[in-house]
Structure formats: C-alpha cells, structure tokens
N, C-alpha and C. Protein backbone atom coordinates (compact mmCIF):
# COMPACT_ATOMS: atom_id res chain seq x y z
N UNK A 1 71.59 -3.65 6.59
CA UNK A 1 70.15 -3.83 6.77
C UNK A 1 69.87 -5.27 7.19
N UNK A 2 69.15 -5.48 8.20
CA UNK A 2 68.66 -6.49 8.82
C UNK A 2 67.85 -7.35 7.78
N UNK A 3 68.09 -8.90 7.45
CA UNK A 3 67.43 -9.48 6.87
C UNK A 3 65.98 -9.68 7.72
N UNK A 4 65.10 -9.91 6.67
CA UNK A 4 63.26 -10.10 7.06
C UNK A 4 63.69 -11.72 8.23
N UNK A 5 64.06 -12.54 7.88
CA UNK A 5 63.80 -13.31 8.61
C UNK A 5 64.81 -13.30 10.64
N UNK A 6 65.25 -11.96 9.95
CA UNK A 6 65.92 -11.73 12.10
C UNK A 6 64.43 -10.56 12.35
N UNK A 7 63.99 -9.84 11.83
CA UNK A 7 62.54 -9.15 12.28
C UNK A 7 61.93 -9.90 13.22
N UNK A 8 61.14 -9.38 13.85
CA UNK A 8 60.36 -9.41 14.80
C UNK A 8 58.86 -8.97 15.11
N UNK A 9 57.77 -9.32 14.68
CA UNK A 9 56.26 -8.24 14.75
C UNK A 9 55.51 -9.24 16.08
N UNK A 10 55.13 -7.80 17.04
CA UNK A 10 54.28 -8.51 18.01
C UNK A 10 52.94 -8.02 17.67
N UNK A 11 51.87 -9.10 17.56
CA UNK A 11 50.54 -8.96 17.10
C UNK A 11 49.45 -8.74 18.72
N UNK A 12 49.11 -7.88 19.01
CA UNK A 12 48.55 -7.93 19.97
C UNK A 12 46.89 -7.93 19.78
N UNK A 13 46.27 -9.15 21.07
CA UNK A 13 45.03 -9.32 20.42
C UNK A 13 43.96 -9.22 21.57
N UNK A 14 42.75 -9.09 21.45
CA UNK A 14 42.07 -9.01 22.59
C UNK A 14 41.55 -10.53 23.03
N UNK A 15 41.39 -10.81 24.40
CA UNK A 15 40.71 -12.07 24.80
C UNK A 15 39.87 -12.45 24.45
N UNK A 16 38.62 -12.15 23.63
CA UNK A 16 37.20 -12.49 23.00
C UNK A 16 37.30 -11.55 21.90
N UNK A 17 36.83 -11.73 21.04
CA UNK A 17 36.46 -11.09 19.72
C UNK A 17 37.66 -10.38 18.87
N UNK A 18 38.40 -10.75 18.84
CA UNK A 18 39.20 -9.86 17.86
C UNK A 18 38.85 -10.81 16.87
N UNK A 19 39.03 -10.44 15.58
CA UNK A 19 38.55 -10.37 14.30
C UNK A 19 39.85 -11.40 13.50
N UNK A 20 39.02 -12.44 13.20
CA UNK A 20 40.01 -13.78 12.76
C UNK A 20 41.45 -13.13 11.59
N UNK A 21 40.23 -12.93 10.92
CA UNK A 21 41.50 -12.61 9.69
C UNK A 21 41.83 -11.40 9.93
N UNK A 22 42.25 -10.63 10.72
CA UNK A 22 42.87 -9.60 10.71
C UNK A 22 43.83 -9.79 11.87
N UNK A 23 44.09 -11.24 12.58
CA UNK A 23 45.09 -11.33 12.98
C UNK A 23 45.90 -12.53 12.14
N UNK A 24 45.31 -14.03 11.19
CA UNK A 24 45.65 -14.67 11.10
C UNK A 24 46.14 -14.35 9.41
N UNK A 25 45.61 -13.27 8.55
CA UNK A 25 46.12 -13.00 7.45
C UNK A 25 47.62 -12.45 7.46
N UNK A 26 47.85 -11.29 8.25
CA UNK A 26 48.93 -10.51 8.20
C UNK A 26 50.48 -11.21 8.90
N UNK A 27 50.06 -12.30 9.78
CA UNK A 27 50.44 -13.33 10.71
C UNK A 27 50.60 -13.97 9.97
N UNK A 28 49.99 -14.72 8.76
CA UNK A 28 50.63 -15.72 7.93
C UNK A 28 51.40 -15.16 6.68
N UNK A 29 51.06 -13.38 6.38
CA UNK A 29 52.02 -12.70 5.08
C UNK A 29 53.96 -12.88 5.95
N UNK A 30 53.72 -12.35 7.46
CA UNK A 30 54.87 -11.97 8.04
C UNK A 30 56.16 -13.51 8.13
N UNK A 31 54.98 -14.33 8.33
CA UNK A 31 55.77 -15.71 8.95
C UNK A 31 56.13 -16.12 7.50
N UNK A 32 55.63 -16.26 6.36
CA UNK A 32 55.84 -16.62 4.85
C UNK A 32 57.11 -15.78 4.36
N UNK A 33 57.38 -14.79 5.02
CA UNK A 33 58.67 -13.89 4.91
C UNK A 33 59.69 -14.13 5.55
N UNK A 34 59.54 -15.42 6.73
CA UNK A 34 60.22 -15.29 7.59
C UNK A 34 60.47 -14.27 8.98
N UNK A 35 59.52 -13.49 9.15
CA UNK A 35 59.23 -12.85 10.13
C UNK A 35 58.75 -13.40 11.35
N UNK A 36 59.55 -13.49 12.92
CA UNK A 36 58.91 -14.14 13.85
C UNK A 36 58.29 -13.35 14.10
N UNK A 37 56.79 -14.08 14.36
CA UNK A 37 55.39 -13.22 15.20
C UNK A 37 54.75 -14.12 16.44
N UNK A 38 54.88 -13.05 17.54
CA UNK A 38 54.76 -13.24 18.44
C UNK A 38 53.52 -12.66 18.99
N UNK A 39 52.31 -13.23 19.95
CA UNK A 39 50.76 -12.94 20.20
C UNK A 39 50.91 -12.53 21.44
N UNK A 40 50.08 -11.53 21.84
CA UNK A 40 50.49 -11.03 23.10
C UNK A 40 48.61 -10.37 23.37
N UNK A 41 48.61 -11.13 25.05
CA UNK A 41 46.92 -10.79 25.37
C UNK A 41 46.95 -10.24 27.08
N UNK A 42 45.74 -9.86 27.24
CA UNK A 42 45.93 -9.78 28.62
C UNK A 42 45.63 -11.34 29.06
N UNK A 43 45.41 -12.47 28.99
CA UNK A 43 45.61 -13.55 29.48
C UNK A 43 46.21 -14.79 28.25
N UNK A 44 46.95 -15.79 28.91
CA UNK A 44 47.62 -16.82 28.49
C UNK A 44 46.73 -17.91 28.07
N UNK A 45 45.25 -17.74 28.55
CA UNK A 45 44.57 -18.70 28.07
C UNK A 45 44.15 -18.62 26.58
N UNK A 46 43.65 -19.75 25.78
CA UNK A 46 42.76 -19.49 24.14
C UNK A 46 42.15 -18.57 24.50
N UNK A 47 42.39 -17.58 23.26
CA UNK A 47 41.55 -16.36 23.21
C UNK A 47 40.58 -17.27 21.58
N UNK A 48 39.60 -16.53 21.56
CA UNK A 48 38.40 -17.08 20.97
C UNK A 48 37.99 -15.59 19.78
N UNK A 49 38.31 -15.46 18.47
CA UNK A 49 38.22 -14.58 17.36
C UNK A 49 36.32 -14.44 16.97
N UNK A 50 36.17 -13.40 16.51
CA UNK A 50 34.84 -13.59 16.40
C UNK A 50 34.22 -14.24 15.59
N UNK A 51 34.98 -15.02 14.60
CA UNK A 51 34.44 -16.42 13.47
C UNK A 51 34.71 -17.28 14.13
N UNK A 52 35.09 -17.85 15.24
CA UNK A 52 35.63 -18.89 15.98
C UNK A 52 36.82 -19.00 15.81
N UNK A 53 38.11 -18.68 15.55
CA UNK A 53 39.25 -19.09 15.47
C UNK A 53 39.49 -19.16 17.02
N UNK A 54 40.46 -19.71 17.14
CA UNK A 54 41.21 -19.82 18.57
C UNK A 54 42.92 -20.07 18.34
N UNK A 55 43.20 -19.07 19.19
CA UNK A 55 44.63 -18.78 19.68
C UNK A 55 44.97 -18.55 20.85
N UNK A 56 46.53 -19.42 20.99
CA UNK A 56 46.47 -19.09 22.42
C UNK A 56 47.94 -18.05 22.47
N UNK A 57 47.52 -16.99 23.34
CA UNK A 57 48.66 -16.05 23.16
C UNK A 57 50.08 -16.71 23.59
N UNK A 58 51.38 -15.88 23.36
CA UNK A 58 52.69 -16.45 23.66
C UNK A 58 52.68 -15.87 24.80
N UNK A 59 52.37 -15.03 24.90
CA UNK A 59 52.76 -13.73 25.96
C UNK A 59 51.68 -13.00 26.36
N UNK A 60 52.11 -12.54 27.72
CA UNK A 60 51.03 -11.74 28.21
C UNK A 60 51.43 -10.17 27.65
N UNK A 61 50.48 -9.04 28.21
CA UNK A 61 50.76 -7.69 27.57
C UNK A 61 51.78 -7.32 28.59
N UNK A 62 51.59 -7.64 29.92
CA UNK A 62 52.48 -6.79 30.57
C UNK A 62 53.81 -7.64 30.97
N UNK A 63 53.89 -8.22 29.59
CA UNK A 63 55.48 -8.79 29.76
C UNK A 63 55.98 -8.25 28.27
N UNK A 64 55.30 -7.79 27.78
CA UNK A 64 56.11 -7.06 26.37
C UNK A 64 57.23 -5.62 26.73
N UNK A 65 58.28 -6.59 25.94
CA UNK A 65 59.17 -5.43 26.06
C UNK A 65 59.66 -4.94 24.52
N UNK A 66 59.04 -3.62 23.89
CA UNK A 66 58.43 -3.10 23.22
C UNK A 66 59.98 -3.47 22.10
N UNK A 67 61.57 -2.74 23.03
CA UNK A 67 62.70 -2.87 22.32
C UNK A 67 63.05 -3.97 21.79
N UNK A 68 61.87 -4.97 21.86
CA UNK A 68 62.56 -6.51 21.45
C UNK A 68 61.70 -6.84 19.90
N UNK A 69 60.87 -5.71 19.51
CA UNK A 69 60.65 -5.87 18.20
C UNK A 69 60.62 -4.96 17.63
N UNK A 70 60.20 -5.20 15.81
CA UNK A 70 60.78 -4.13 15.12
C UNK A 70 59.16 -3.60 14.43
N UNK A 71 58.24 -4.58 14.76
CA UNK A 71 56.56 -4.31 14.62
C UNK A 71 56.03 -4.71 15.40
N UNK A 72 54.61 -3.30 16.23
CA UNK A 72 53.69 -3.93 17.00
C UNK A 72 52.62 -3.35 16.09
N UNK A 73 51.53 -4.25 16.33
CA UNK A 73 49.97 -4.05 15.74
C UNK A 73 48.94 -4.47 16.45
N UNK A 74 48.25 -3.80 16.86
CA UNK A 74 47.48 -3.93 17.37
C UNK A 74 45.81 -4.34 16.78
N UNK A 75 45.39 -5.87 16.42
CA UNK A 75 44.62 -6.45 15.61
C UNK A 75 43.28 -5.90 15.97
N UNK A 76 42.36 -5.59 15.01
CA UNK A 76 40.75 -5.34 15.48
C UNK A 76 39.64 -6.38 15.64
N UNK A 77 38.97 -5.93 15.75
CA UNK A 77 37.64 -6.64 15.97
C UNK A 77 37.04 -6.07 17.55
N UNK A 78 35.60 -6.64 17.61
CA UNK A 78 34.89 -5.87 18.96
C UNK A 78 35.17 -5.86 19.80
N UNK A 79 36.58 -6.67 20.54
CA UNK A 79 37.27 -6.98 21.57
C UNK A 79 37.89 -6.13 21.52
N UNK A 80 38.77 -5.33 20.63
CA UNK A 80 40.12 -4.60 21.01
C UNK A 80 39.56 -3.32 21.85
N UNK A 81 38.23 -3.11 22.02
CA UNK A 81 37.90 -2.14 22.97
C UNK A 81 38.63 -2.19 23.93
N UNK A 82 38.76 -3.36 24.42
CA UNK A 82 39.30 -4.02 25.62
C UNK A 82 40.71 -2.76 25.53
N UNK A 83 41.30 -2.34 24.91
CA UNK A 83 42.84 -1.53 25.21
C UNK A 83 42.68 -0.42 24.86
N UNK A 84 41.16 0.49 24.13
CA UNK A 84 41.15 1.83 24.48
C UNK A 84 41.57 2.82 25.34
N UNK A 85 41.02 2.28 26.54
CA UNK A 85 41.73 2.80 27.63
C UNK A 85 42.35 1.95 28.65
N UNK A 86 43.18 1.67 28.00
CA UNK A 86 44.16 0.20 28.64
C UNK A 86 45.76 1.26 28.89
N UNK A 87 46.02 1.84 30.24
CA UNK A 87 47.13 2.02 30.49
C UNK A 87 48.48 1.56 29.53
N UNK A 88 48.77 0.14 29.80
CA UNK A 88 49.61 -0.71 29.54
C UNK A 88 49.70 -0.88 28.25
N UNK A 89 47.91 -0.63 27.29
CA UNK A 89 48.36 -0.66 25.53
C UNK A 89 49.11 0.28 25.36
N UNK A 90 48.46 1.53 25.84
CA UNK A 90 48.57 3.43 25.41
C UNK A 90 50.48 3.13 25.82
N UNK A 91 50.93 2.39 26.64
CA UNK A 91 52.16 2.61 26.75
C UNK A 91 53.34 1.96 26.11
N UNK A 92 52.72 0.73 25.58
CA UNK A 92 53.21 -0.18 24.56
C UNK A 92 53.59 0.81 23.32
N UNK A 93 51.92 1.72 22.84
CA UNK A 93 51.91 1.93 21.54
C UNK A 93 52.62 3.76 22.07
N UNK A 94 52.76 4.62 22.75
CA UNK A 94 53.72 5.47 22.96
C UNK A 94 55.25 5.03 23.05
N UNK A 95 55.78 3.25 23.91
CA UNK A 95 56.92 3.16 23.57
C UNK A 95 57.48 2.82 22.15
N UNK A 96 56.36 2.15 21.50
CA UNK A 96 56.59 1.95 19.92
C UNK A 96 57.18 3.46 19.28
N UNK A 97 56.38 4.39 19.91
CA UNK A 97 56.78 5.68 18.72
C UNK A 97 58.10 6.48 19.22
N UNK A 98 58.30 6.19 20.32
CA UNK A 98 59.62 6.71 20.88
C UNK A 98 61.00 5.78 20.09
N UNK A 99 60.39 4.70 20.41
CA UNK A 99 62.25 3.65 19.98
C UNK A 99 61.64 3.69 18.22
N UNK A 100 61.07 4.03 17.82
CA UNK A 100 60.99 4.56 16.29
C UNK A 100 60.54 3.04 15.57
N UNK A 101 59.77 2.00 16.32
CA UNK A 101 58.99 1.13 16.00
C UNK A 101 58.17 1.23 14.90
N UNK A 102 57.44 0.66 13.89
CA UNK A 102 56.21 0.43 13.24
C UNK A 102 55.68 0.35 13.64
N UNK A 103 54.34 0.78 14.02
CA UNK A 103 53.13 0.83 14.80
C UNK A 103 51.80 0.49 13.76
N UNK A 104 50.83 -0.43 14.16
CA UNK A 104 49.76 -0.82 13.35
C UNK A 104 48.90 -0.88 14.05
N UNK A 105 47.60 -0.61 13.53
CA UNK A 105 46.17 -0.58 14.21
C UNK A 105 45.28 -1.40 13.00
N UNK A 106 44.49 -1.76 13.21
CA UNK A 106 43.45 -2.36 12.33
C UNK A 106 42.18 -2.07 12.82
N UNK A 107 41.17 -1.83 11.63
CA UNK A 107 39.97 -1.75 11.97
C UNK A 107 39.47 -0.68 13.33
N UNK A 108 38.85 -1.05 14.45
CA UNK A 108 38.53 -0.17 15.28
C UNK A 108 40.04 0.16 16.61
N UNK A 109 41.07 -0.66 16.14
CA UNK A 109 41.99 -0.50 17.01
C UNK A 109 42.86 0.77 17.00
N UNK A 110 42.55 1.42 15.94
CA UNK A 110 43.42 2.84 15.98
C UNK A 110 42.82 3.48 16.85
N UNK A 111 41.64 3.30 17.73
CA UNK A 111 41.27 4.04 18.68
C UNK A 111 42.04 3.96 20.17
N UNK A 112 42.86 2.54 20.35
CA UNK A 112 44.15 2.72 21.25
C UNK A 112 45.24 3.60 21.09
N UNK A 113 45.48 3.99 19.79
CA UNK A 113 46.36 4.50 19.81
C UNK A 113 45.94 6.06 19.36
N UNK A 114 44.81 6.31 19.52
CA UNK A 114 44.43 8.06 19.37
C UNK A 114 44.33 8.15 21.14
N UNK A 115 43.67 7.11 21.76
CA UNK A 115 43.82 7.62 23.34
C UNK A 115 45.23 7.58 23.79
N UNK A 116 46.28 7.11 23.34
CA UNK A 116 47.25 7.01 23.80
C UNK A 116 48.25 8.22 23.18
N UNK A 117 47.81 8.84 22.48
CA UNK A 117 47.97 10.62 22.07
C UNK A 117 48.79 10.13 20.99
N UNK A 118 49.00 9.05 20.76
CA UNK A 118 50.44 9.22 19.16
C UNK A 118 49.80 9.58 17.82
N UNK A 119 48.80 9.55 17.49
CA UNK A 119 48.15 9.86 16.65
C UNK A 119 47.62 11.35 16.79
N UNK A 120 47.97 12.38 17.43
CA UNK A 120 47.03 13.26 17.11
C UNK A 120 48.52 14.36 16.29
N UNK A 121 47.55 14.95 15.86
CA UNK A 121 48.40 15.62 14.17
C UNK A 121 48.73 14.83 13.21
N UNK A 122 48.18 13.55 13.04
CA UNK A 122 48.85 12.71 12.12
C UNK A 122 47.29 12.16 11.18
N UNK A 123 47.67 12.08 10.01
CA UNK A 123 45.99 11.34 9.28
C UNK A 123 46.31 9.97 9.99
N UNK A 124 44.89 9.28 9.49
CA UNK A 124 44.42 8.27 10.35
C UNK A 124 43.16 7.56 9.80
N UNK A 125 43.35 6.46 9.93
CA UNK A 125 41.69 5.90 9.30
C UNK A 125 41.61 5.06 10.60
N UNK A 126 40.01 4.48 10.40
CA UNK A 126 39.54 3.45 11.25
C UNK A 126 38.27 3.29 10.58
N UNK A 127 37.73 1.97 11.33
CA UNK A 127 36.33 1.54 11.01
C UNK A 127 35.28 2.86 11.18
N UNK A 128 34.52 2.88 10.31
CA UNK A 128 33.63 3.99 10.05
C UNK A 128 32.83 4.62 11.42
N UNK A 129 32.13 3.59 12.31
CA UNK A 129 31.40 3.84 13.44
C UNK A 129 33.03 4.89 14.56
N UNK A 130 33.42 4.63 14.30
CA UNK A 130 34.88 4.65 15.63
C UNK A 130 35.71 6.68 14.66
N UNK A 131 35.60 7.12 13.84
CA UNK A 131 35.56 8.20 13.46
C UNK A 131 35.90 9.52 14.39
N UNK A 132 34.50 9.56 14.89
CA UNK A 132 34.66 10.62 16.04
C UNK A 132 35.53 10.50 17.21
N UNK A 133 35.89 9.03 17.75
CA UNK A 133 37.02 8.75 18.56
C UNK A 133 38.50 9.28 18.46
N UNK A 134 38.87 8.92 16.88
CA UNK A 134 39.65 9.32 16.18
C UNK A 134 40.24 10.78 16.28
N UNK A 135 39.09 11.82 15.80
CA UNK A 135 39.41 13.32 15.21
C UNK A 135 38.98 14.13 16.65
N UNK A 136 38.52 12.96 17.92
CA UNK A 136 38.39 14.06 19.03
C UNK A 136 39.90 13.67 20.00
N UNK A 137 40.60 12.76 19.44
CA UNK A 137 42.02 12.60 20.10
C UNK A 137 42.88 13.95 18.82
N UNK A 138 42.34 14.47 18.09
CA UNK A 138 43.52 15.21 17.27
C UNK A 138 44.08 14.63 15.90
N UNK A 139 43.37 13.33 15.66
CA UNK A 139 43.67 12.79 14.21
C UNK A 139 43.05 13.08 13.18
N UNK A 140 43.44 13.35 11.77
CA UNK A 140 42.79 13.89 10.82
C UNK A 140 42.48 12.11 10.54
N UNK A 141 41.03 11.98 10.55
CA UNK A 141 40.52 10.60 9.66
C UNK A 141 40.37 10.80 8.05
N UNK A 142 41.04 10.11 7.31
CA UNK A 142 41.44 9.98 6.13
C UNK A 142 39.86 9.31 5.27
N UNK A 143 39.71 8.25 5.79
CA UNK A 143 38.49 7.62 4.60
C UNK A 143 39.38 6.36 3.84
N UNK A 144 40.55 6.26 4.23
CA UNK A 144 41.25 5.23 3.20
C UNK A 144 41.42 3.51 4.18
N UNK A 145 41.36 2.95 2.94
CA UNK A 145 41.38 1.36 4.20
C UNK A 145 42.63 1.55 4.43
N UNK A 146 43.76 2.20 4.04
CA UNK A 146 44.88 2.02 4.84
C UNK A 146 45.45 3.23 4.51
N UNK A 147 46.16 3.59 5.58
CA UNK A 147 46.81 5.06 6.00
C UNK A 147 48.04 4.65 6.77
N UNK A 148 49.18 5.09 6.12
CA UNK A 148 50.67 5.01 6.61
C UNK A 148 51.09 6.42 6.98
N UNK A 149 51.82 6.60 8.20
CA UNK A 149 52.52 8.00 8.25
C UNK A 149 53.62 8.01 8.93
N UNK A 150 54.63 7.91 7.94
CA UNK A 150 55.58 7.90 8.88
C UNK A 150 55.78 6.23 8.93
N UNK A 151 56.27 5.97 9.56
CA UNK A 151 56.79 4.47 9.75
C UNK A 151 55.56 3.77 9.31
C-alpha cells in the first residue's frame, strides 16, 4: 500500500466564484497528510473564490491527465457551473471512474458529474437548490452533507 505522502489529489476549481473553503479546507487536511495537491482551471491566471481568496491554478483542465492521480474533486461554489456542461470536466470525471479513481464533488458540483452520466444509479447529495439536476441525470439524492459510494 502506497504511503499518503506518494498520493496525489487534483482539486479542480472554477475561474470566479468557487467557494473559498471548500477548496482551501480539504487542500490544507490533504497537504497536512502529506498529500500533493495540485489546482487545475480553465485558465492559468488568479482565479478569485467567492470570499475573496485568490489562487492561481498549477494547471490548466485540458492538460490533466486523470492516470497521474489517485483523487479528483471537483470544488463548489457559483462558478463550478462553469463545468456542468463542460465536455472536458464530464471526461475528466468519466476517466476518474474508469481507472477506478476517487471522485469528489462538493456542494453544487455533483451536478458535473450527474451530466457526465457517472452518477446515475448511484445515491448522491448536493446543495439543496441543484436536487432536480441530480435525480433527472438518474441519481437517487440522499439529503446527507456527505454521500460516499463506492470509492
């Protein structure tokens, strides 16, 4: 078994508004473990969180190569709309479930990954408004702040 500190989690975030602490909490549990985490946007410039944080991604999205980590998550806040129907997320988060990756959504971001079909037959939570997104891709929405299935 692979020690925590050779892991790998890519945090993927939107260019405006993704939601501070829901990229910079889980980002500072992973790195405190020794976990490298790596930020990945559709642009290289500071992306701007909706409390003001600022980060500037490592990586762009369409340079992620999915086999080079062992977690992707995809962070929320009002920006991650931005990869609902984002080709390039839906294919990130389908190659995650093929090479048998961890896959994470936060907040309204499990709605990338119900358009991207990996979620349907599987429970599922998300932010309350985002629901019907959810259970009309085929996901049973749970009601729980956090829902694991499977990896």
């Amino acid at each position: 078994m692979a020690k925590l500190k050779e892991k790998k989690a890519l945090m993927i975030i939107a260019e405006r508004n993704f939601r501070d602490e829901e990229l910079l909490e889980p980002k500072k549990i992973l790195e405190d473990r020794e976990i490298k985490v790596t930020i990945a946007s559709t642009s290289l410039q500071d992306s701007r969180g909706m409390l003001g944080a600022t980060v500037k991604p490592d990586i762009l999205l369409s340079s992620v190569k999915v086999q080079g980590y062992d977690v992707i998550i995809f962070v929320g806040g009002s920006g991650a709309s931005q990869y609902w129907n984002d080709p390039l997320a839906h294919s990130i988060a389908q190659k995650a479930v093929q090479k048998g990756k961890i896959l994470c959504a936060i907040c309204i971001a499990p709605v990338t990954l119900a358009n991207a079909g990996v979620l349907s037959g599987k429970e599922a939570t998300v932010f309350s408004s985002e629901i019907s997104k959810l259970e009309a891709k085929g996901a049973t929405y749970t009601g729980k702040p956090v829902q694991v299935e499977g990896k």
